[in-house]
C-alpha atoms as a PDB file:
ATOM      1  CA  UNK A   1      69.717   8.740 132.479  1.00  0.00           C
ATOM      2  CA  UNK A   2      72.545   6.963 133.992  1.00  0.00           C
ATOM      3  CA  UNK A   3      72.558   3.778 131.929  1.00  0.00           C
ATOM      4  CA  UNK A   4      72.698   6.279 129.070  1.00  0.00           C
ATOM      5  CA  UNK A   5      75.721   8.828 130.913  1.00  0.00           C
ATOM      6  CA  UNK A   6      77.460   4.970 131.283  1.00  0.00           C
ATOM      7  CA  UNK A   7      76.961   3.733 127.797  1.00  0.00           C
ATOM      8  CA  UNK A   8      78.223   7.520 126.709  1.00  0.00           C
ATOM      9  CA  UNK A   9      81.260   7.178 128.641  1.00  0.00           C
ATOM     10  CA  UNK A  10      82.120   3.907 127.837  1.00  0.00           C
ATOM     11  CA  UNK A  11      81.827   5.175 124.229  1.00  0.00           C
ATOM     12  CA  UNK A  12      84.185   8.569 124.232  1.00  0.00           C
ATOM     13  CA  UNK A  13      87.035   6.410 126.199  1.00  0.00           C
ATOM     14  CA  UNK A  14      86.685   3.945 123.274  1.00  0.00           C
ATOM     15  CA  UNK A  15      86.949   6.560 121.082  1.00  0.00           C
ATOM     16  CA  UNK A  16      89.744   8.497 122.452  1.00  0.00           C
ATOM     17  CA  UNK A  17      91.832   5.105 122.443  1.00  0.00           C
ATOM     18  CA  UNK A  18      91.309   4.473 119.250  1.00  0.00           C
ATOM     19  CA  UNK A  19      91.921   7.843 118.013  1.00  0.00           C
ATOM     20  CA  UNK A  20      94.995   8.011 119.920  1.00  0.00           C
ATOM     21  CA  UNK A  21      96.519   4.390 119.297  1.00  0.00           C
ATOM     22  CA  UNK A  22      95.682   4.400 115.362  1.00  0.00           C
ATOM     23  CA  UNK A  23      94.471   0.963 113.273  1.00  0.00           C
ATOM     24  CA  UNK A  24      97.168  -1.107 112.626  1.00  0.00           C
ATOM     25  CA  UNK A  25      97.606  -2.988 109.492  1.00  0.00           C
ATOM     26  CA  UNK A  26      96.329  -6.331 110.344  1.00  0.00           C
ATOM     27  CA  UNK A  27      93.060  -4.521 111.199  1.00  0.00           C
ATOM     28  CA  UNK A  28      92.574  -2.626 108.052  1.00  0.00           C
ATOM     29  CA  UNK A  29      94.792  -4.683 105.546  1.00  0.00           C
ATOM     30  CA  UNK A  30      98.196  -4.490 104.501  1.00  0.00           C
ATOM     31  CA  UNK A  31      99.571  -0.256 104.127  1.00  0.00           C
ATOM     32  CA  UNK A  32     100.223   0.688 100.555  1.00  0.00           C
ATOM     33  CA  UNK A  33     103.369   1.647  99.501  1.00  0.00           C
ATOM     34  CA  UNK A  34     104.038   5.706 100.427  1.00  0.00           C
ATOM     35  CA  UNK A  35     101.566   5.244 102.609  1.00  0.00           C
ATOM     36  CA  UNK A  36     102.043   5.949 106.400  1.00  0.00           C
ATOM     37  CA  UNK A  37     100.507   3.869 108.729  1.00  0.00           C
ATOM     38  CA  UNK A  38      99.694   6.118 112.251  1.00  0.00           C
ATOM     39  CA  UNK A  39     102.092   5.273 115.261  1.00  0.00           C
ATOM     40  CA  UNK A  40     100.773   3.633 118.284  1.00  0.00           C
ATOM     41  CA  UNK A  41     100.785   5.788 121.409  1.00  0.00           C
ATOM     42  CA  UNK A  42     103.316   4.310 123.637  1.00  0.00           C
ATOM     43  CA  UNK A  43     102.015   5.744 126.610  1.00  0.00           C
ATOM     44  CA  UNK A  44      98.919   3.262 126.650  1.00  0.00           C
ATOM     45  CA  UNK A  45      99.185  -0.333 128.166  1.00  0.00           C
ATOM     46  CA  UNK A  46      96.446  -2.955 127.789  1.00  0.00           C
ATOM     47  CA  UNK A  47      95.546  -5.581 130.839  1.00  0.00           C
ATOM     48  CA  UNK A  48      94.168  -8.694 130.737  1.00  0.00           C
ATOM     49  CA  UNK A  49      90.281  -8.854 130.686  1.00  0.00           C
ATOM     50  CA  UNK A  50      89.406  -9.144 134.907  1.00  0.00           C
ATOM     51  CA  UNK A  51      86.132 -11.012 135.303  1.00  0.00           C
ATOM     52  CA  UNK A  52      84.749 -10.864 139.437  1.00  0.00           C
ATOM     53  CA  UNK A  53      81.925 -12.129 141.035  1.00  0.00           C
ATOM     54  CA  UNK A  54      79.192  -9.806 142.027  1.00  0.00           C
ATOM     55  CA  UNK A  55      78.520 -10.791 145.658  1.00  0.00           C
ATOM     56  CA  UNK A  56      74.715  -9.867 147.075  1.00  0.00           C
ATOM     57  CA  UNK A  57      74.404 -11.729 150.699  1.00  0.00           C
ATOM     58  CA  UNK A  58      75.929 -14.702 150.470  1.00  0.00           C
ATOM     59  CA  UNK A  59      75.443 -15.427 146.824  1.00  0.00           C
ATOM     60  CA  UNK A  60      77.084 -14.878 143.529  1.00  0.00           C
ATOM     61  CA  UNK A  61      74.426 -12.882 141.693  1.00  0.00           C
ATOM     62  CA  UNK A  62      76.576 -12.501 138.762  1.00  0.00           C
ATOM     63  CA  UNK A  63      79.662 -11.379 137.018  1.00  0.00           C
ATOM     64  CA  UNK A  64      81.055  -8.214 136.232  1.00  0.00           C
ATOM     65  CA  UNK A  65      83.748  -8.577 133.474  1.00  0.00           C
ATOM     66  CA  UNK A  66      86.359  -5.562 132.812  1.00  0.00           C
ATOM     67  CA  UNK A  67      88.715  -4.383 130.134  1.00  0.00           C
ATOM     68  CA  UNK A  68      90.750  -1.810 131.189  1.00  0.00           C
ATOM     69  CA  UNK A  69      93.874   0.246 129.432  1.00  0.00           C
ATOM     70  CA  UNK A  70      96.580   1.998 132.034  1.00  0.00           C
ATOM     71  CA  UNK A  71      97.280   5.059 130.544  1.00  0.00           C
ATOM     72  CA  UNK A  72     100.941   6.491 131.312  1.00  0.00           C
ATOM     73  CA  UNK A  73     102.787   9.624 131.229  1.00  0.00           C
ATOM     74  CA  UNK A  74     105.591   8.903 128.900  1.00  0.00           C
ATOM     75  CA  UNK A  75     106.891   6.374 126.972  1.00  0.00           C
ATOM     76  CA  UNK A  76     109.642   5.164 129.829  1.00  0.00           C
ATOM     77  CA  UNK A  77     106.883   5.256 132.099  1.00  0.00           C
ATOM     78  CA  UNK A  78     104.901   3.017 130.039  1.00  0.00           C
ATOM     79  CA  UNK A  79     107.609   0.152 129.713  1.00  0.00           C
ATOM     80  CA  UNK A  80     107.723   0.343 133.484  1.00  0.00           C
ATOM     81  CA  UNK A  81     103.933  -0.287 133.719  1.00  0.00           C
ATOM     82  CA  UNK A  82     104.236  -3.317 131.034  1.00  0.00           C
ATOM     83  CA  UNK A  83     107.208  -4.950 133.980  1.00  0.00           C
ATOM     84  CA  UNK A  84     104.474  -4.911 136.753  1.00  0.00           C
ATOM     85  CA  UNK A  85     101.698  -5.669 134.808  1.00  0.00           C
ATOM     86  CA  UNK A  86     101.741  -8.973 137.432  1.00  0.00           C
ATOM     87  CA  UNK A  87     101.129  -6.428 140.409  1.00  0.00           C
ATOM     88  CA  UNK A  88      98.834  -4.205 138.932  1.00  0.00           C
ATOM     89  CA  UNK A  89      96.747  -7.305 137.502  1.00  0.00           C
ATOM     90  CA  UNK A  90      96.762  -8.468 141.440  1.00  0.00           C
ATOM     91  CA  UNK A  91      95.738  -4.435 142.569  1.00  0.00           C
ATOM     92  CA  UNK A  92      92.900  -4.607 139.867  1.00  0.00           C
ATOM     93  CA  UNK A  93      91.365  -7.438 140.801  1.00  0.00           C
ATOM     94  CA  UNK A  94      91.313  -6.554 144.501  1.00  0.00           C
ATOM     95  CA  UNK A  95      89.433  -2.647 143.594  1.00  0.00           C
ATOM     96  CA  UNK A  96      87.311  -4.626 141.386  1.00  0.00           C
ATOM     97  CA  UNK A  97      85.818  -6.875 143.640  1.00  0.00           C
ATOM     98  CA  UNK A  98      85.359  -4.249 146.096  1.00  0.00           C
ATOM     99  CA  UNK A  99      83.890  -2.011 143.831  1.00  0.00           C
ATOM    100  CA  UNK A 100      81.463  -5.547 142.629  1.00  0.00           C
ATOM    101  CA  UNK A 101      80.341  -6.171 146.276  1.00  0.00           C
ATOM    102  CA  UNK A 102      79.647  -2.731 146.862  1.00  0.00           C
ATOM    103  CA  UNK A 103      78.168  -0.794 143.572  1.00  0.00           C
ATOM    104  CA  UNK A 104      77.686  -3.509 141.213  1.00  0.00           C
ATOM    105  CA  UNK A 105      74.542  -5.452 140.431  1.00  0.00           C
ATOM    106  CA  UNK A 106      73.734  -7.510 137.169  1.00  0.00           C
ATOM    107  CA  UNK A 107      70.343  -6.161 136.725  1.00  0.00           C
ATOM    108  CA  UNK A 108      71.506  -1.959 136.513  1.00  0.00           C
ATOM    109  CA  UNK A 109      73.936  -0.008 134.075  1.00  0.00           C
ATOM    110  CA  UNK A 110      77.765  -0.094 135.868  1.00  0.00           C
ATOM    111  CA  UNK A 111      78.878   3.000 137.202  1.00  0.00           C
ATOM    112  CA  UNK A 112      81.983   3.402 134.949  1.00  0.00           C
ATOM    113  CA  UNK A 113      82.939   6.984 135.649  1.00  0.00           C
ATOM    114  CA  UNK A 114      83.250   5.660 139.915  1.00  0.00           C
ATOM    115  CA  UNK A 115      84.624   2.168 138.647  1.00  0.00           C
ATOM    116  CA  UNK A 116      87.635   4.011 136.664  1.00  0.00           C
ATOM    117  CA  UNK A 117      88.365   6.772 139.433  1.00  0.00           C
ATOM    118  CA  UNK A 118      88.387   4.038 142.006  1.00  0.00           C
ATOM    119  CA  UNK A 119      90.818   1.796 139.966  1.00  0.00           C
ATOM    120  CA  UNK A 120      93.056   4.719 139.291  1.00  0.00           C
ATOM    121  CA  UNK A 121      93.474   5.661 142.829  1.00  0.00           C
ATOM    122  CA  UNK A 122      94.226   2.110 143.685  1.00  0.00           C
ATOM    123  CA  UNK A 123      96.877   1.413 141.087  1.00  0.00           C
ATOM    124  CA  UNK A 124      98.428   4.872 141.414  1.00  0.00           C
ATOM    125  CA  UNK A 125      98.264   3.786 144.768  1.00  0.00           C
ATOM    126  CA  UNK A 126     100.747   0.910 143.830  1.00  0.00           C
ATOM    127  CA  UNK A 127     102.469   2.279 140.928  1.00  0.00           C
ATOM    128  CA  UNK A 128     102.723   5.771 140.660  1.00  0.00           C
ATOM    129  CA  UNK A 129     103.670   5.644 136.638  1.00  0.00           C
ATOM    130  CA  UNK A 130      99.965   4.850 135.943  1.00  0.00           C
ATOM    131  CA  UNK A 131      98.601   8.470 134.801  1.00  0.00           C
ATOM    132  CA  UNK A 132      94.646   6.896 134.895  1.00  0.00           C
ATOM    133  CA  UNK A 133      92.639   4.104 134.609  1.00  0.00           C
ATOM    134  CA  UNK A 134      90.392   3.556 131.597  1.00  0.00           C
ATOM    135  CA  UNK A 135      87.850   1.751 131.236  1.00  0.00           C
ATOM    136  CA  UNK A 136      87.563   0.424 127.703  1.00  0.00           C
ATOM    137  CA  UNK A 137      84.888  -2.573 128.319  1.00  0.00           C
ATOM    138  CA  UNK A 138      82.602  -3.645 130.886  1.00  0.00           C
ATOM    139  CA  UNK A 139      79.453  -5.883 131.316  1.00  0.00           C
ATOM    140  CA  UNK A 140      77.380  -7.204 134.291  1.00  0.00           C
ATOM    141  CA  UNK A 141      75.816 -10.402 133.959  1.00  0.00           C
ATOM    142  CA  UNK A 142      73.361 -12.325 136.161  1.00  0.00           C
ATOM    143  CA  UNK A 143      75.206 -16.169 137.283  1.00  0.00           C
END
């Protein structure tokens, strides 16, 4: 039941970011003329895929590899969030490991709901423009 609450929620935050950021173009071919192609939401800023260890002992028993999207409350606060992406890359990593070595294990579904909430506390922590955390991607694998 909680592989399939997991998958489910890994699913409607997919969902909601493509709903709200629209298909551009280059996905779907080339707009027609007096068509209008939908805007991208501003307010959402993508971060480069993290990939940690998952630590059980003194071993690497696999990897746990993470796409996330910051979500922020306007469109200033956004362009802020894009500056520090450096930072929050070097916050991410940190509550991902933690959250690896503590909750993670290659062989059982990833607690997604506790992996966004504990990335969004940490990177409000450091940057108070990011609104939440989600989790668009995420996969355990053994080494």
């Amino acid at each position: 039941m909680a592989a399939f609450r997991s998958l489910l929620h890994i699913a409607a935050t997919a969902v909601a970011i493509v709903a709200a950021t629209g298909s551009s173009a280059s996905e779907g071919g080339s707009a027609s003329e007096g068509e209008s192609q939908p805007a991208m939401d501003a307010t959402f800023v993508a971060m480069p895929e993290l990939v940690v260890p998952i630590i059980d002992g003194d071993r690497a028993d696999g990897r746990l590899k993470i796409k996330i999207v910051l979500r922020a409350a306007d469109v200033t606060a956004a362009a802020r969030l894009k500056a520090a992406i450096p930072s929050l890359r070097e916050g991410a990593l940190a509550s991902a490991s933690e959250f690896a070595r503590l909750r993670a294990s290659p062989y059982k579904p990833v607690d997604v709901a506790r992996l966004a909430q504990d990335m969004t506390r940490v990177l409000r922590g450091r940057n108070p423009d990011v609104a939440s955390v989600l989790v668009v991607e995420v996969s355990a694998r053994p080494a």
